[in-house]
PDB file of N, CA and C in Angstrom:
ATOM      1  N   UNK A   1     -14.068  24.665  20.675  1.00  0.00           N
ATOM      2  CA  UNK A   1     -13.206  24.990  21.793  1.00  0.00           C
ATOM      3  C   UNK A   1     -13.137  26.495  22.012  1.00  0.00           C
ATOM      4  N   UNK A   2     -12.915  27.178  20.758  1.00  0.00           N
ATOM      5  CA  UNK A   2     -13.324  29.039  21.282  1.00  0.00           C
ATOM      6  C   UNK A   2     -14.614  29.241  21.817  1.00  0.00           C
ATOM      7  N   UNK A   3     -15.637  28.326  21.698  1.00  0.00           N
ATOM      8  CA  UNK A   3     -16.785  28.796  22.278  1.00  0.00           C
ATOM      9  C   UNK A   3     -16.517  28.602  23.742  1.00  0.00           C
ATOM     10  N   UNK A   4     -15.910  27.385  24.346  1.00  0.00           N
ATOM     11  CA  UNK A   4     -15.795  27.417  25.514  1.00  0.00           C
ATOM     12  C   UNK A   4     -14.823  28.251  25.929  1.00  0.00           C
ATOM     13  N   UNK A   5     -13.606  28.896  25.866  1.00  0.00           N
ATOM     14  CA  UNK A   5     -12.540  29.751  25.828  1.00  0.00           C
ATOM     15  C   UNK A   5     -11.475  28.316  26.456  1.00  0.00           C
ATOM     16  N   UNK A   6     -11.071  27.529  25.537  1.00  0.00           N
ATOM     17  CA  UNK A   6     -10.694  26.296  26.319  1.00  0.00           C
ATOM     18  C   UNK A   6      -9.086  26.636  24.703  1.00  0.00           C
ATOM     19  N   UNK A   7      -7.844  26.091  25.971  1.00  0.00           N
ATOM     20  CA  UNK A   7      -6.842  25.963  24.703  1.00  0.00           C
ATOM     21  C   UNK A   7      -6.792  24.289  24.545  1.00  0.00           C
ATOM     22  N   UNK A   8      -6.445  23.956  23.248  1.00  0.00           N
ATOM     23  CA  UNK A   8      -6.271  22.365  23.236  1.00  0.00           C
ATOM     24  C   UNK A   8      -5.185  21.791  24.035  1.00  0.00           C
ATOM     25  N   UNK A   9      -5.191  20.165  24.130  1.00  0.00           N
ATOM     26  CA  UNK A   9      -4.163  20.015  24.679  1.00  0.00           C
ATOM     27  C   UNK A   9      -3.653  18.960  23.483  1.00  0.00           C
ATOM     28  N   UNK A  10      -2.363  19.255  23.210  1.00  0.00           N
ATOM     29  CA  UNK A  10      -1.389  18.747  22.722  1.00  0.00           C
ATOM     30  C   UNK A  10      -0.413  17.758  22.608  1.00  0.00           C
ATOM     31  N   UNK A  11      -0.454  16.809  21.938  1.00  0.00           N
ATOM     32  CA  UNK A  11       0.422  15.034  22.098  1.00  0.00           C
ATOM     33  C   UNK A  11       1.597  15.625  22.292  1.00  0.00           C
ATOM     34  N   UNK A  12       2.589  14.820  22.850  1.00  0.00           N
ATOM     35  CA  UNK A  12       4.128  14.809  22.446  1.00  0.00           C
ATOM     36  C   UNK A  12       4.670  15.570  21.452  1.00  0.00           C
ATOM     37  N   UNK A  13       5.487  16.286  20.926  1.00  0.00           N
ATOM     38  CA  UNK A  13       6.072  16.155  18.910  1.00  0.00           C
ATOM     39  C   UNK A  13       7.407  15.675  19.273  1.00  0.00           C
ATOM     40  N   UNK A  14       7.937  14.830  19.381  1.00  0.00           N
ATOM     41  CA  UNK A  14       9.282  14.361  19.087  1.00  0.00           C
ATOM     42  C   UNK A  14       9.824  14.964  17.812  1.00  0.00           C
ATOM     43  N   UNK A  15       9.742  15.597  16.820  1.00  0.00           N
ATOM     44  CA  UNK A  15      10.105  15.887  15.811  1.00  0.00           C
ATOM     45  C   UNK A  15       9.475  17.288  15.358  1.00  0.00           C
ATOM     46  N   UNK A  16       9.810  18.255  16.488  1.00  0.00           N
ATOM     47  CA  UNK A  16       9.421  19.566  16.256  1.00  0.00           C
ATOM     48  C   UNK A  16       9.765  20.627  14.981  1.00  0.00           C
ATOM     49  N   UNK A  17      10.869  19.712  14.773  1.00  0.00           N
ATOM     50  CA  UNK A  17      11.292  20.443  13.292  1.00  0.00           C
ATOM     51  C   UNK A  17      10.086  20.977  12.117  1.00  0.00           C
ATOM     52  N   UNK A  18       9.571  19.711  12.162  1.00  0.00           N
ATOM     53  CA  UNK A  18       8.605  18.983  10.985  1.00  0.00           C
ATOM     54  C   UNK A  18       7.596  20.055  11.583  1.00  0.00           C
ATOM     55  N   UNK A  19       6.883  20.366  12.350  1.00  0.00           N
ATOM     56  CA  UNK A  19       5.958  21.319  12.415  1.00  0.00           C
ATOM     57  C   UNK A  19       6.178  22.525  12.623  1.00  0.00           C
ATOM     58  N   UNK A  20       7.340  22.628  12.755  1.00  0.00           N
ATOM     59  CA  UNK A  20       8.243  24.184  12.349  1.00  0.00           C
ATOM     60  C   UNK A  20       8.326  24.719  11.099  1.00  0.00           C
ATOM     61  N   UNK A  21       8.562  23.577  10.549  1.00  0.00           N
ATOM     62  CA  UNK A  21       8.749  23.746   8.825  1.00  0.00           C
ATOM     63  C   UNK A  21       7.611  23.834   7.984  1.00  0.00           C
ATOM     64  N   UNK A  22       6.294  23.051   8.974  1.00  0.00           N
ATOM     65  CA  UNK A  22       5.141  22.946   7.684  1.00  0.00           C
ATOM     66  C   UNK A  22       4.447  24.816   8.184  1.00  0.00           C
ATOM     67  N   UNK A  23       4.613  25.254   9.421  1.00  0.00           N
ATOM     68  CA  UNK A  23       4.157  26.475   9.773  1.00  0.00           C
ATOM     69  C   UNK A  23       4.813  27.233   8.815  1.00  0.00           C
ATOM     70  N   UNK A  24       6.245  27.167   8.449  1.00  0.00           N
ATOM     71  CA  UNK A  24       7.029  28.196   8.143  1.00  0.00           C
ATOM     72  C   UNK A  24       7.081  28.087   6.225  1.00  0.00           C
ATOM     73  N   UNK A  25       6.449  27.330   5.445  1.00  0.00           N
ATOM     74  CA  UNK A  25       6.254  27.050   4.113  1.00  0.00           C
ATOM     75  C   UNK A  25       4.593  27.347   4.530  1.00  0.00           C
ATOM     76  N   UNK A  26       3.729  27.183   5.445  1.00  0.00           N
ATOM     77  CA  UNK A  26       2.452  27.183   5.387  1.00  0.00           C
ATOM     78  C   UNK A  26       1.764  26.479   5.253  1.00  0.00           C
ATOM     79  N   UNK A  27       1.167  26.104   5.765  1.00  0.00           N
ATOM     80  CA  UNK A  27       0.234  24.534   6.615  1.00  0.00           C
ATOM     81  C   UNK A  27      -0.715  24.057   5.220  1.00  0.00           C
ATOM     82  N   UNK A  28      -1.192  25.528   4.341  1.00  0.00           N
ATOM     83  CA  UNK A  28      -1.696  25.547   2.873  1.00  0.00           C
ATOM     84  C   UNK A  28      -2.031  26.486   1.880  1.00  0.00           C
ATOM     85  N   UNK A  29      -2.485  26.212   0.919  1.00  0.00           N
ATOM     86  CA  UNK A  29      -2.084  27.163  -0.331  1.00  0.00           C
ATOM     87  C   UNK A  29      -3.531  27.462  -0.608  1.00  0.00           C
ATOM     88  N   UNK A  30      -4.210  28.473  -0.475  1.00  0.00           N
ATOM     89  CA  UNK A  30      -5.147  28.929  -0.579  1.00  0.00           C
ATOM     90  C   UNK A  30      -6.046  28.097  -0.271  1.00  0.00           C
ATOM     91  N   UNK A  31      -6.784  27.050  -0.144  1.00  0.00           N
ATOM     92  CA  UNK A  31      -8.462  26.386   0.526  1.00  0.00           C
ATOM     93  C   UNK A  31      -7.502  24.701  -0.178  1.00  0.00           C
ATOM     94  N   UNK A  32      -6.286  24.993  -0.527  1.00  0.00           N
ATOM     95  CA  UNK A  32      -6.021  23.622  -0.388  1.00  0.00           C
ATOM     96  C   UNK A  32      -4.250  23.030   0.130  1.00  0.00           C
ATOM     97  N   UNK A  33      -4.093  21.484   0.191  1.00  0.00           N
ATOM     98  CA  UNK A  33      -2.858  20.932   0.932  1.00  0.00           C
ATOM     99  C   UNK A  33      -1.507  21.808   0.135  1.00  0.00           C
ATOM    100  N   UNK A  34      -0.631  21.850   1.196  1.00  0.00           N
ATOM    101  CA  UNK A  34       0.843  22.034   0.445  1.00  0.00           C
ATOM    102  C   UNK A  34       1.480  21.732  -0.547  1.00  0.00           C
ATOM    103  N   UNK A  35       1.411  22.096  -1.877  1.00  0.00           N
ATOM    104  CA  UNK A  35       2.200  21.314  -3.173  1.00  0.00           C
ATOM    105  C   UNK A  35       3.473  21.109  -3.340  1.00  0.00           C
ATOM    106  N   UNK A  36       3.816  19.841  -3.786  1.00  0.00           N
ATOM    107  CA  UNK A  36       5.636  19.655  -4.104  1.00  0.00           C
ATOM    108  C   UNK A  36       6.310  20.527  -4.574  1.00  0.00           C
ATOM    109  N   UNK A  37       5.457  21.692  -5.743  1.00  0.00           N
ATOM    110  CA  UNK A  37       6.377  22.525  -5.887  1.00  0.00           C
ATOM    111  C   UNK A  37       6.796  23.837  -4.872  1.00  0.00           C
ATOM    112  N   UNK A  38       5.228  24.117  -3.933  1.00  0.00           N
ATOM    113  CA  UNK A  38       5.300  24.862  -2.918  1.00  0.00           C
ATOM    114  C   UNK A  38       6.911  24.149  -2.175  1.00  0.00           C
ATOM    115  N   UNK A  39       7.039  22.807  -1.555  1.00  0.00           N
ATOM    116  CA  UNK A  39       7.822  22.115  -1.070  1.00  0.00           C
ATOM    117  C   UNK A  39       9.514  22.906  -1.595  1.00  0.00           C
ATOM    118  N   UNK A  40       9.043  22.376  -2.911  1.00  0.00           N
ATOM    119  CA  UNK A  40      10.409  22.583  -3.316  1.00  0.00           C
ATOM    120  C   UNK A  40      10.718  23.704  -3.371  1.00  0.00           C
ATOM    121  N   UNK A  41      10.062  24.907  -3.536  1.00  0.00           N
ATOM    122  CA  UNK A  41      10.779  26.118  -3.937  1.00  0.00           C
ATOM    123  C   UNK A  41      11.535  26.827  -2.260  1.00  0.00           C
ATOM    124  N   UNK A  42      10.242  26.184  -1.532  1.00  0.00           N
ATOM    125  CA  UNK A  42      10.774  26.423   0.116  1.00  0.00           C
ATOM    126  C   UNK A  42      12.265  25.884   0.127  1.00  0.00           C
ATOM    127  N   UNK A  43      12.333  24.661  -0.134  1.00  0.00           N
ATOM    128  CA  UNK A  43      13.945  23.744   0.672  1.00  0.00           C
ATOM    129  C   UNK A  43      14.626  25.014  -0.288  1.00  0.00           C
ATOM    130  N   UNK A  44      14.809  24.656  -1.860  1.00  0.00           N
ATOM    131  CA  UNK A  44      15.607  25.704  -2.366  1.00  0.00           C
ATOM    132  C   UNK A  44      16.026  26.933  -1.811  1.00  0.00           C
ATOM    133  N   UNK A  45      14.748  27.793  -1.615  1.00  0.00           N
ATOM    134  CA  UNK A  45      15.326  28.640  -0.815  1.00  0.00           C
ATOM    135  C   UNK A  45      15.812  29.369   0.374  1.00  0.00           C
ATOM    136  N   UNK A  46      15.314  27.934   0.933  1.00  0.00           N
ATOM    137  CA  UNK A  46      15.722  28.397   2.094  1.00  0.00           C
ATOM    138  C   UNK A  46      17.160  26.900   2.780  1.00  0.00           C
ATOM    139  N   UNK A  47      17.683  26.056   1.734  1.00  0.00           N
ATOM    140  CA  UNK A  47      18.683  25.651   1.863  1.00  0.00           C
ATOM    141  C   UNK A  47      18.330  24.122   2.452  1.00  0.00           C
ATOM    142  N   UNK A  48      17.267  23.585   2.802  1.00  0.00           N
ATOM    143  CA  UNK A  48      16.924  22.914   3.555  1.00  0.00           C
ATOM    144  C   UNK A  48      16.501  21.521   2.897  1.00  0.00           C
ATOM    145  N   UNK A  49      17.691  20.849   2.848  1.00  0.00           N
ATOM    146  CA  UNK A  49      17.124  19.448   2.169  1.00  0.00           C
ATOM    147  C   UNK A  49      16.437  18.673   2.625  1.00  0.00           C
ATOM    148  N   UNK A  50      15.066  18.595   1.750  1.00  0.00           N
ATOM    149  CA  UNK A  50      14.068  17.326   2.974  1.00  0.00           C
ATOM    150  C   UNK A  50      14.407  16.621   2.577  1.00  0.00           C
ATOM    151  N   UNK A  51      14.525  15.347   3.227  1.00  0.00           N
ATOM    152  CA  UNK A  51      14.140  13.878   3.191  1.00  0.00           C
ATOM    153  C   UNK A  51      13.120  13.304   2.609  1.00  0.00           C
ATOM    154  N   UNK A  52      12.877  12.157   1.566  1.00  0.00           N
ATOM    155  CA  UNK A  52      11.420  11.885   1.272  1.00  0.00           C
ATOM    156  C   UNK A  52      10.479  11.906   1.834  1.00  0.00           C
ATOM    157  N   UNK A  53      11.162  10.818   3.530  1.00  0.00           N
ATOM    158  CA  UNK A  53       9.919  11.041   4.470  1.00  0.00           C
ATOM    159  C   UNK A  53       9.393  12.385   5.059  1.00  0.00           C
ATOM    160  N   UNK A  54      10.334  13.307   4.838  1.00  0.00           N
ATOM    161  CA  UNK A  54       9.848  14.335   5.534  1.00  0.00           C
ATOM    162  C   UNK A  54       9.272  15.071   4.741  1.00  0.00           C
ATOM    163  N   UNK A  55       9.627  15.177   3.414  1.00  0.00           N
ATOM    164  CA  UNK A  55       8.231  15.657   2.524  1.00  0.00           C
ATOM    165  C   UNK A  55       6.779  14.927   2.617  1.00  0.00           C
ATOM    166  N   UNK A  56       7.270  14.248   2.615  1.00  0.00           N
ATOM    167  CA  UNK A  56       5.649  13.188   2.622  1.00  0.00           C
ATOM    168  C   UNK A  56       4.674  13.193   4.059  1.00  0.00           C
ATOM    169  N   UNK A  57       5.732  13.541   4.863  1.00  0.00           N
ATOM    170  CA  UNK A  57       4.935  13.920   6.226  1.00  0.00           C
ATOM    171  C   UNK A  57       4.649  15.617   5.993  1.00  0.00           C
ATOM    172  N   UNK A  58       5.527  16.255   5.595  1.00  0.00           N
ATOM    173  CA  UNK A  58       4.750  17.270   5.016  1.00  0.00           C
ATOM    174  C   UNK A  58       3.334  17.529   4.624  1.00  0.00           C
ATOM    175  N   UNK A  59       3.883  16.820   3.655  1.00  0.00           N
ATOM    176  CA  UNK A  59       2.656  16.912   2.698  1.00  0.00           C
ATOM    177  C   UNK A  59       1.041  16.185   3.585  1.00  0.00           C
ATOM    178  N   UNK A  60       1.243  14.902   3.900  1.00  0.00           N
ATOM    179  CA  UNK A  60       0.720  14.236   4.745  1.00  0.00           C
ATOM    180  C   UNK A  60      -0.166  15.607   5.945  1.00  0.00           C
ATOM    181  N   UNK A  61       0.705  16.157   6.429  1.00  0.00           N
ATOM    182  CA  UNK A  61      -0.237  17.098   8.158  1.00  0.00           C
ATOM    183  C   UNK A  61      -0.865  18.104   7.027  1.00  0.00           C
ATOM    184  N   UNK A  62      -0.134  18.900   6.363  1.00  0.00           N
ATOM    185  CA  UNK A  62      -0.841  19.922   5.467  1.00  0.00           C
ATOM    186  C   UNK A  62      -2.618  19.020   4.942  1.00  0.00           C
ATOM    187  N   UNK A  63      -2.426  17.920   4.502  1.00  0.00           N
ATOM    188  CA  UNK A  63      -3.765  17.669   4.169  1.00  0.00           C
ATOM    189  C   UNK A  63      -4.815  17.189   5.815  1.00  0.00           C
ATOM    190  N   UNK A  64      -4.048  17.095   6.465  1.00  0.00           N
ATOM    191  CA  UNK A  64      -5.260  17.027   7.697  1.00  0.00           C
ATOM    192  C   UNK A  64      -5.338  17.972   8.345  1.00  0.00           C
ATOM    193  N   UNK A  65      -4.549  19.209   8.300  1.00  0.00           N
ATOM    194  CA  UNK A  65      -4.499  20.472   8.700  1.00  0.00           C
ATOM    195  C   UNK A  65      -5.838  21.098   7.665  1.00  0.00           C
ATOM    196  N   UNK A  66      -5.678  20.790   6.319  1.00  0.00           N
ATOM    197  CA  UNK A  66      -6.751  21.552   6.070  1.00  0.00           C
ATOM    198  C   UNK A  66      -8.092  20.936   6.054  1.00  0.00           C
ATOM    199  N   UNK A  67      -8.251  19.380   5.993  1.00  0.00           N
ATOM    200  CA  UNK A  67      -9.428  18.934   6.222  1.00  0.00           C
ATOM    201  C   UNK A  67      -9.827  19.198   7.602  1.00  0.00           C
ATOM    202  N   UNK A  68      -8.860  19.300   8.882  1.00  0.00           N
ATOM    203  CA  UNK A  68      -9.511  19.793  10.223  1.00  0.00           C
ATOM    204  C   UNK A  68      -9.980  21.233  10.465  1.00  0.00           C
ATOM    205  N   UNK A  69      -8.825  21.399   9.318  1.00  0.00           N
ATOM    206  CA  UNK A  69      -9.924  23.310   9.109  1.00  0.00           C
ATOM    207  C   UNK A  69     -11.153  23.352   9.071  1.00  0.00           C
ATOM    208  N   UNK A  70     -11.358  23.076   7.727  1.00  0.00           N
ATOM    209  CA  UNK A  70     -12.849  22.535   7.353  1.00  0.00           C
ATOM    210  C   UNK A  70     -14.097  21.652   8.126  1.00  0.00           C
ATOM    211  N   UNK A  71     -13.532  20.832   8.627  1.00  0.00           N
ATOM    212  CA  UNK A  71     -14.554  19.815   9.436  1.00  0.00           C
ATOM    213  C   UNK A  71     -14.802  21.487  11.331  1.00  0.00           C
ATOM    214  N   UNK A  72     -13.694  21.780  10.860  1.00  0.00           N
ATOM    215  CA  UNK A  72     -13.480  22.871  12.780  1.00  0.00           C
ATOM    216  C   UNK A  72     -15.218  23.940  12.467  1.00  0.00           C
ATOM    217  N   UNK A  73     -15.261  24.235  11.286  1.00  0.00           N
ATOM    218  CA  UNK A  73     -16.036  25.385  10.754  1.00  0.00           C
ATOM    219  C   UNK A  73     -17.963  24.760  11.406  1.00  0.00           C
ATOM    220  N   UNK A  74     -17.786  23.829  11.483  1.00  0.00           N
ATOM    221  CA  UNK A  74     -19.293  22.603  11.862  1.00  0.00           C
ATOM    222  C   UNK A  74     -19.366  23.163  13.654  1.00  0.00           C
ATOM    223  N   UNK A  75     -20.580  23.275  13.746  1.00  0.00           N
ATOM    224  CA  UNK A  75     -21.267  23.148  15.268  1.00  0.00           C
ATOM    225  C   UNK A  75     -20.637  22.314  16.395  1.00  0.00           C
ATOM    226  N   UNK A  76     -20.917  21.327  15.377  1.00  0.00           N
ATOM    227  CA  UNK A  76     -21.093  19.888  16.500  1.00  0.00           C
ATOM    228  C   UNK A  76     -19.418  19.313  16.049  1.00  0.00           C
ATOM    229  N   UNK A  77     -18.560  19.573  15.436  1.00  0.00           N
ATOM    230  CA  UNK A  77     -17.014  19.005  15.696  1.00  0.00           C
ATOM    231  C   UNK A  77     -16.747  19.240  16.866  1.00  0.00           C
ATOM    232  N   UNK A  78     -16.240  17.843  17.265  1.00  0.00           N
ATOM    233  CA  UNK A  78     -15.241  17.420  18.453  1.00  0.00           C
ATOM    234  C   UNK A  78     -14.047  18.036  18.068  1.00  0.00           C
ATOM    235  N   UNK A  79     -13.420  18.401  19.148  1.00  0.00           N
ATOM    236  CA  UNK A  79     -11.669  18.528  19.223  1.00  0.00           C
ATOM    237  C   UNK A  79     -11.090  17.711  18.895  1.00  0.00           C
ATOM    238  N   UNK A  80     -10.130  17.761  17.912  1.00  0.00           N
ATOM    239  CA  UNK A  80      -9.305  16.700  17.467  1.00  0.00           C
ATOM    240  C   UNK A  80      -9.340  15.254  18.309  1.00  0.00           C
ATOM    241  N   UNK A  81      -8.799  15.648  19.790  1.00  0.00           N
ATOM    242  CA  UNK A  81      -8.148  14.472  20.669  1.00  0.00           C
ATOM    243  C   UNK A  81      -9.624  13.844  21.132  1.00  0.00           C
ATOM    244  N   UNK A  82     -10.664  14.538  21.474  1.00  0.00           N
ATOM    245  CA  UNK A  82     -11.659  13.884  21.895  1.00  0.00           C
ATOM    246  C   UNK A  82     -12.172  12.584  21.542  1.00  0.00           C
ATOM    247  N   UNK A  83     -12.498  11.805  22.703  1.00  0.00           N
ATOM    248  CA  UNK A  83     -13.277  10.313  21.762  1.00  0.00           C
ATOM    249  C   UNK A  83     -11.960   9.618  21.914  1.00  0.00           C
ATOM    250  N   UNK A  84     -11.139   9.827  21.886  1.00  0.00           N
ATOM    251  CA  UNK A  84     -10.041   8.664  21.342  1.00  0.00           C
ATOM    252  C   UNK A  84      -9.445   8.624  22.852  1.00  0.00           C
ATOM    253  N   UNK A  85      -8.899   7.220  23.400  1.00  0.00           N
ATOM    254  CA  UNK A  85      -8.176   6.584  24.340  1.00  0.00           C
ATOM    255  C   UNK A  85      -6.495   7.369  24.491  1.00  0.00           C
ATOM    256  N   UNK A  86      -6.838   8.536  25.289  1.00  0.00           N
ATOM    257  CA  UNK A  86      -5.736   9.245  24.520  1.00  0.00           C
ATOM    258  C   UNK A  86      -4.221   8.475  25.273  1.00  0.00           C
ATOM    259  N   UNK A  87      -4.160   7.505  26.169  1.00  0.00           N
ATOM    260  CA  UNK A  87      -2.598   7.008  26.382  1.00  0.00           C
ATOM    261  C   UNK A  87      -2.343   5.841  25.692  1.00  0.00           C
ATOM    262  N   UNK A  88      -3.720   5.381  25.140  1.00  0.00           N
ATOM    263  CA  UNK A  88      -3.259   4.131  24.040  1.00  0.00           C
ATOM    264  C   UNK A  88      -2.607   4.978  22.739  1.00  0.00           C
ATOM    265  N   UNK A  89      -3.110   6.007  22.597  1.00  0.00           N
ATOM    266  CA  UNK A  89      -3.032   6.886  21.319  1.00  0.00           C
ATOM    267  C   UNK A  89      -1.566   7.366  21.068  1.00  0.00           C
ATOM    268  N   UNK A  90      -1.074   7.690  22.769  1.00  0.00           N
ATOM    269  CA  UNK A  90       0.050   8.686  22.939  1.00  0.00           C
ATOM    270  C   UNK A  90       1.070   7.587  22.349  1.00  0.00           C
ATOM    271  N   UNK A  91       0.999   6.309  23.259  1.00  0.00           N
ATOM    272  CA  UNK A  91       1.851   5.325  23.001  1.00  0.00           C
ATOM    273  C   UNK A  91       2.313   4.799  21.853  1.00  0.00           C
ATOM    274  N   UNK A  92       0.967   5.080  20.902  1.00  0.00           N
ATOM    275  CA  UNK A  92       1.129   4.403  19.303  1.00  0.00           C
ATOM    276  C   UNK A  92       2.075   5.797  18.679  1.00  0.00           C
ATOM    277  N   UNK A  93       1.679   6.872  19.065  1.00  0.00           N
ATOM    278  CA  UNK A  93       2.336   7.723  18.152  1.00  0.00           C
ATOM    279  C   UNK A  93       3.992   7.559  18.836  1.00  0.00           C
ATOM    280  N   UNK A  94       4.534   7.723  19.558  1.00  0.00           N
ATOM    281  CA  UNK A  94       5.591   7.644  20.159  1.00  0.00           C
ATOM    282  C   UNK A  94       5.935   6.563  19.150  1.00  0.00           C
ATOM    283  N   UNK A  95       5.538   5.573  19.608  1.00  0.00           N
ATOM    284  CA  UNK A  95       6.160   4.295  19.083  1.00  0.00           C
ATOM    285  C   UNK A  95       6.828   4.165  17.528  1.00  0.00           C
ATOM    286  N   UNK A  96       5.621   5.075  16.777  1.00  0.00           N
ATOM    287  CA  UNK A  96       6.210   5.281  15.753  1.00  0.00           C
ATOM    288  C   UNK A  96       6.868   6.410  15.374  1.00  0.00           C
ATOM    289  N   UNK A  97       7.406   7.179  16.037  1.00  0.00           N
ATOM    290  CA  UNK A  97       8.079   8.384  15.903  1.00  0.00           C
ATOM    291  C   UNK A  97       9.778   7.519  16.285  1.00  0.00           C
ATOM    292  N   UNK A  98       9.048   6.669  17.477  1.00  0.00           N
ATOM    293  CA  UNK A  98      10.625   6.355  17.293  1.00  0.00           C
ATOM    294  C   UNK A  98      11.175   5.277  16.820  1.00  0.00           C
ATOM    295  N   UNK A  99       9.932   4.533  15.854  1.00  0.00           N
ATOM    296  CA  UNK A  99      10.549   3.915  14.646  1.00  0.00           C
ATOM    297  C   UNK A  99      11.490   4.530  13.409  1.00  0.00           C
ATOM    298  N   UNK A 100      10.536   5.726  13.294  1.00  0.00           N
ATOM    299  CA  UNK A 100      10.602   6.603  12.482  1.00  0.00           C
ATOM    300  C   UNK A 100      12.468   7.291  12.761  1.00  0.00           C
ATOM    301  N   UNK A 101      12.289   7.699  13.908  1.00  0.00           N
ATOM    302  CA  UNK A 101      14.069   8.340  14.053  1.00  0.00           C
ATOM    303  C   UNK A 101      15.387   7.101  13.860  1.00  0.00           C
ATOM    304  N   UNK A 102      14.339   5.494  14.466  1.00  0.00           N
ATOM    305  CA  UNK A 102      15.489   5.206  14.853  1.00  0.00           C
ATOM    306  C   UNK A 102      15.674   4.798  12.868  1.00  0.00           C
ATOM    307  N   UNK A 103      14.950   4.409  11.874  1.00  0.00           N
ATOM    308  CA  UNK A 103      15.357   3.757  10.743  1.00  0.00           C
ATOM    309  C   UNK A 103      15.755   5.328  10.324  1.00  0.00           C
ATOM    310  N   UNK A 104      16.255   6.558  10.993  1.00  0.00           N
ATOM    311  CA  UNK A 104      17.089   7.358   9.995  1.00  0.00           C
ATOM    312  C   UNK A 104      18.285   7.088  10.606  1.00  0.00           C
ATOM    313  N   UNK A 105      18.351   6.531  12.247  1.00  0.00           N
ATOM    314  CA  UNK A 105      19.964   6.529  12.114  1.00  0.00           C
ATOM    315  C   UNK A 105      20.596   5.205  12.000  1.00  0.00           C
ATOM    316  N   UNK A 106      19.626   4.406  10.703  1.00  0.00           N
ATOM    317  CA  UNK A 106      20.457   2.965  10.359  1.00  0.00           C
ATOM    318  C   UNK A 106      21.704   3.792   8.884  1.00  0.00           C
TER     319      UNK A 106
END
């Protein structure tokens, strides 16, 4: 996509927090994913109690953040969204985002 001077385009985030937070602890730790203790020393100090799920989604984007690093570095990689049916796509993620909110406010 820098070769073409093209910016991506971007799903929904219903839960902007979560990619606020993995930017702001750091997406990764030298050539690899975010560690629990990286995790933890962040909430500690900075006051912020995660949730299991939200560590685990943490942890979870940090490892496809850095495998899309890696795969981005190749010629021939597609853009993330490319190839894929992107309003069947949009719909599934929604859907579960707002599974996801609504089983936190059971």
């Amino acid at each position: 996509m820098k070769a073409q001077d093209r910016e991506p385009v971007l799903p929904f985030n219903p839960a902007p927090h979560i990619t606020d937070w993995l930017f702001e602890i750091g997406p990764m730790t030298g050539e690899g994913a975010i560690g629990w203790q990286d995790m933890d020393a962040w909430s500690r100090l900075t006051g912020i109690e995660l949730d299991p799920w939200e560590a685990r989604t943490l942890r979870r984007l940090s490892r496809s953040f850095v495998n899309q690093r890696w795969d981005a570095r190749k010629d021939n990689c597609p853009e993330p969204r490319v190839q894929a049916d992107e309003i069947a796509v949009r719909k599934k993620v929604e859907g579960q985002f707002a599974a996801m909110v609504a089983a936190l406010g059971r």
